[in-house]
Protein backbone atom coordinates (compact mmCIF):
# COMPACT_ATOMS: atom_id res chain seq x y z
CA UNK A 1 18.24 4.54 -8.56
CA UNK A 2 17.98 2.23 -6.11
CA UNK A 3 20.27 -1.33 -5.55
CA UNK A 4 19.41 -4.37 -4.76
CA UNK A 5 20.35 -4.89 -0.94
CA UNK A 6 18.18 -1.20 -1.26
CA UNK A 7 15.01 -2.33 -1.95
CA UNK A 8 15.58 -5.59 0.72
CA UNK A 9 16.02 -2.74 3.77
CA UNK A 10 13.30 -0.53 2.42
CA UNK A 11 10.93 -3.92 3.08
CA UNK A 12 13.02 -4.94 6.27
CA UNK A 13 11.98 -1.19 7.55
CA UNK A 14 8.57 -1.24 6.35
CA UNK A 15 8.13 -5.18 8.53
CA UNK A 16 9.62 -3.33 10.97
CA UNK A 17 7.24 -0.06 11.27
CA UNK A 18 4.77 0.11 13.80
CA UNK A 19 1.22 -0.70 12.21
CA UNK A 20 -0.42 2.76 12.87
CA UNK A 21 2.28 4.51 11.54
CA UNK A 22 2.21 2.66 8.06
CA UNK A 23 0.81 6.07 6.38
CA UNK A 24 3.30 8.16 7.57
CA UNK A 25 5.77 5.86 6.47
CA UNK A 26 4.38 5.97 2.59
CA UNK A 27 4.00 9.25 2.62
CA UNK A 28 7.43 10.49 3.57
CA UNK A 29 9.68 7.60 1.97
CA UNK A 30 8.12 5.46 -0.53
CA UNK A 31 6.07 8.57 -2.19
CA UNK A 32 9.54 10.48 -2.58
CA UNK A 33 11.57 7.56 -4.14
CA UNK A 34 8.47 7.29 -6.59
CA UNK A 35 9.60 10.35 -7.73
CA UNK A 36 12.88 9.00 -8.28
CA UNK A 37 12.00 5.84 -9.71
CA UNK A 38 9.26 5.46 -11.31
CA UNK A 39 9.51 1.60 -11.27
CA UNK A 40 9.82 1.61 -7.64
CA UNK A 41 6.16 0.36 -7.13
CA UNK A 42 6.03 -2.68 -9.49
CA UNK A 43 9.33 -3.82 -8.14
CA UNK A 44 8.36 -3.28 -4.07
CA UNK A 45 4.90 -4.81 -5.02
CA UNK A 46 6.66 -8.25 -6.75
CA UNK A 47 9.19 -8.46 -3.95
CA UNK A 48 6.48 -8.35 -1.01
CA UNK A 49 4.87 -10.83 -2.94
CA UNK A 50 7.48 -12.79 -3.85
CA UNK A 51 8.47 -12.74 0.05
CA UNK A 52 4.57 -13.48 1.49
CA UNK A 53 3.74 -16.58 -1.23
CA UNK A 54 5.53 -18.98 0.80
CA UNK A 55 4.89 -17.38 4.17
CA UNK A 56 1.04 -17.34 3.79
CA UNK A 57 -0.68 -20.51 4.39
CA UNK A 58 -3.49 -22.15 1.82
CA UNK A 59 -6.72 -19.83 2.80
CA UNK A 60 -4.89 -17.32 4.53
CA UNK A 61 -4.95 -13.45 3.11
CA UNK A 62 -7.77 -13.84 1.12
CA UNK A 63 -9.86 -11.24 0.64
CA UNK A 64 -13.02 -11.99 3.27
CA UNK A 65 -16.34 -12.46 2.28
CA UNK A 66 -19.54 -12.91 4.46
CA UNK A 67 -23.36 -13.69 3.11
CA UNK A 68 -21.95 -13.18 -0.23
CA UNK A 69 -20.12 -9.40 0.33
CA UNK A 70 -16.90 -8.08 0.63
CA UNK A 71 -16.25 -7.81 4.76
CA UNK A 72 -14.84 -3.89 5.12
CA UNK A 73 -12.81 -3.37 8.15
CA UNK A 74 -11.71 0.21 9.21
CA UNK A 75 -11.96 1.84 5.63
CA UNK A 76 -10.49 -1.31 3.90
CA UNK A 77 -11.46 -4.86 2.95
CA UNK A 78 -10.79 -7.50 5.57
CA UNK A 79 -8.44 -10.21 4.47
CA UNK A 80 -8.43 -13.73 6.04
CA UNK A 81 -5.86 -14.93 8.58
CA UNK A 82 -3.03 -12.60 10.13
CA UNK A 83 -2.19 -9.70 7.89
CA UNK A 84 1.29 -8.08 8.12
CA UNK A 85 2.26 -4.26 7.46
CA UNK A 86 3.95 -6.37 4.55
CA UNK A 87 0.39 -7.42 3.43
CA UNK A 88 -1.02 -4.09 3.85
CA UNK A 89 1.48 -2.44 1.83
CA UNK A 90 0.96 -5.16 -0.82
CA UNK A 91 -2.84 -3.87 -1.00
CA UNK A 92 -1.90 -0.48 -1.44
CA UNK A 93 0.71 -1.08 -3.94
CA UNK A 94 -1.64 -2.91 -5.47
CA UNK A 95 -4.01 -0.13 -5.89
CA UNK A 96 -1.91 2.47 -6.81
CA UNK A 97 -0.31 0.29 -9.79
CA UNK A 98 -3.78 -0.16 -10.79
CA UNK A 99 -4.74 3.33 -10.87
């Protein structure tokens, strides 16, 4: 189980992973502490948010919409303003608490 001060270095290494390497990343830590902790997800995906609500300005990470449709970027859907590997773990987390 992880601690606290645990879960605030898992995020500190995640802001500090190089963007293209974000996959990797999931794959071989976050997947395997899953396993551990099955909460692990909620409670990484309420932290990052917790962390970005202040950070983000009004507008800003939205999800991007032109002529009326979703705007995809490489595989995924565009969000508004600067997105962090914080905001684009946030997405997946998102989608894998949904599933």
């Amino acid at each position: 189980m992880l601690k606290p001060e645990d879960y605030l270095n898992l995020i500190e290494e995640i802001r500090n992973t190089d963007a293209k390497s974000l996959d990797e990343y999931i794959d071989k830590v976050i997947i395997p502490l899953r396993e551990e902790n099955q909460t692990l997800l909620e409670k990484l995906y309420k932290d990052i948010n917790y962390l970005l609500k202040d950070i983000d300005k009004k507008g800003e990470n939205d999800v991007a919409i032109k002529d009326g449709d979703f705007v995809i970027e490489d595989g995924e859907n565009k969000l508004t303003g600067y997105q962090s590997r914080l905001h684009s773990l946030s997405i997946w987390l998102h989608s894998e608490i949904c599933k």
